[in-house]
Protein backbone atom coordinates (compact mmCIF):
# COMPACT_ATOMS: atom_id res chain seq x y z
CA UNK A 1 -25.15 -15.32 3.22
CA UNK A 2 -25.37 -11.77 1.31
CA UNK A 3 -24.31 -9.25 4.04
CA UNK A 4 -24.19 -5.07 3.42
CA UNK A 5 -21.55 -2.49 4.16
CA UNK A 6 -21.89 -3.13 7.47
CA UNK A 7 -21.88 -6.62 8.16
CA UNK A 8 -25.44 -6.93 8.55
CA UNK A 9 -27.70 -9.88 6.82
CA UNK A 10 -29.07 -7.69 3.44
CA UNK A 11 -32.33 -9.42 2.66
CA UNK A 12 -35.67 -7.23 2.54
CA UNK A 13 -36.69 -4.06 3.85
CA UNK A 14 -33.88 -4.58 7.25
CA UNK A 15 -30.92 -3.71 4.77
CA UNK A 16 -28.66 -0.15 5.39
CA UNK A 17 -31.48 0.32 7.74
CA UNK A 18 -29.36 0.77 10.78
CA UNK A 19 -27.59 4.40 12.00
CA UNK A 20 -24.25 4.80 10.90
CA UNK A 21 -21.88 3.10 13.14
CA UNK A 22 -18.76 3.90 14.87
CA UNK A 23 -15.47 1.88 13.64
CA UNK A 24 -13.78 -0.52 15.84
CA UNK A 25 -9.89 0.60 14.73
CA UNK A 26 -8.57 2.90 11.52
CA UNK A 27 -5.60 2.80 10.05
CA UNK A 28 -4.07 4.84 6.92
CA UNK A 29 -1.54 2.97 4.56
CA UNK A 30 -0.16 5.04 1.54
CA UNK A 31 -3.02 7.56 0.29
CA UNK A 32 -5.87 5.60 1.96
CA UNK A 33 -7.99 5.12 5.18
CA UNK A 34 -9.35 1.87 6.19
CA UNK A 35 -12.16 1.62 8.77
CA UNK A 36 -13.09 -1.63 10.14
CA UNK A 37 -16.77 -2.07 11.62
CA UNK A 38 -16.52 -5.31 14.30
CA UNK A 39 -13.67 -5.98 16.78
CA UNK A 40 -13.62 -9.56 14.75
CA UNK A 41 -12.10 -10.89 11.60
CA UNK A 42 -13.08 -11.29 9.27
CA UNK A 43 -15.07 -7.96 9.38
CA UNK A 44 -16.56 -5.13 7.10
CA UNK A 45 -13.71 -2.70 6.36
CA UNK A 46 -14.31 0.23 4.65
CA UNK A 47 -11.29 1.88 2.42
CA UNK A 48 -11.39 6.00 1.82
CA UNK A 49 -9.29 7.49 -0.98
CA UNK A 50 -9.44 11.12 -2.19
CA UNK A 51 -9.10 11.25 -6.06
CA UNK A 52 -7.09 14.20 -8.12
CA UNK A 53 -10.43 15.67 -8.45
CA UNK A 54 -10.51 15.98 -4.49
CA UNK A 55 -14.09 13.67 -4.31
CA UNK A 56 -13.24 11.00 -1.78
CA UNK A 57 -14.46 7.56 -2.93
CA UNK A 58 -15.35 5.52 -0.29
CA UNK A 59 -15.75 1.47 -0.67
CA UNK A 60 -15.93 -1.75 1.21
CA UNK A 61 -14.55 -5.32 1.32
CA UNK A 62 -14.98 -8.21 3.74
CA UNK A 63 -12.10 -9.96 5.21
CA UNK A 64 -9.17 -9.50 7.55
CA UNK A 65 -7.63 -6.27 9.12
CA UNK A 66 -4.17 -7.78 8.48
CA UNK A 67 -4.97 -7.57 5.04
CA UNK A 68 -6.93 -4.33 4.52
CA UNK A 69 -4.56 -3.02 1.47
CA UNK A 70 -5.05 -6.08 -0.76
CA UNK A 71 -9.07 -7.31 -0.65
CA UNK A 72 -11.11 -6.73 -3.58
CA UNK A 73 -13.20 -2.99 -2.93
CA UNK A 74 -16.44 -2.47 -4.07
CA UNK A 75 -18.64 0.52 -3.70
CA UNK A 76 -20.56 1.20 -0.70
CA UNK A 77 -24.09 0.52 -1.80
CA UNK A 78 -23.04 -3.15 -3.11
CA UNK A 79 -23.62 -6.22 -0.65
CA UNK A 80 -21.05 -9.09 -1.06
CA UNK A 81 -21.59 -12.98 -0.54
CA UNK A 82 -19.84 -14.81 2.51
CA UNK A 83 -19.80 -17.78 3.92
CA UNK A 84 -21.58 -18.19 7.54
């Protein structure tokens, strides 16, 4: 199943459709932010780092809170493949 930033199924016109949502927990580990978006795992989390150039660059990964510093980011407007 392809899901978006969110968490959300991302097939047709439905995708990044929704309002922005609320996170259910943050946490900051070194020079990042992580936001997760479900009260289960896994779940979207979403990972905010400010560069030199002071542009924050914000990403997403799917997988488990825990484990927030090491998944594999991508950017935003990318939808990743999980397994239902």
């Amino acid at each position: 199943m392809r899901i978006d930033c969110y968490g959300d199924r991302a097939d047709g016109a439905t995708r990044m459709a929704g309002v922005a949502r609320e996170p259910h927990g943050t946490k900051r580990v070194g020079g990042a932010t992580y936001l997760r978006f479900a009260a289960r795992s896994p779940a979207p989390i979403h990972r905010l780092t400010v560069g030199a150039d002071g542009i924050v660059r914000r990403e997403w990964a799917w997988g488990m809170w825990a484990d927030a510093k090491s998944l594999g980011y991508v950017p935003l407007d990318e939808t990743l493949e999980v397994q239902e």
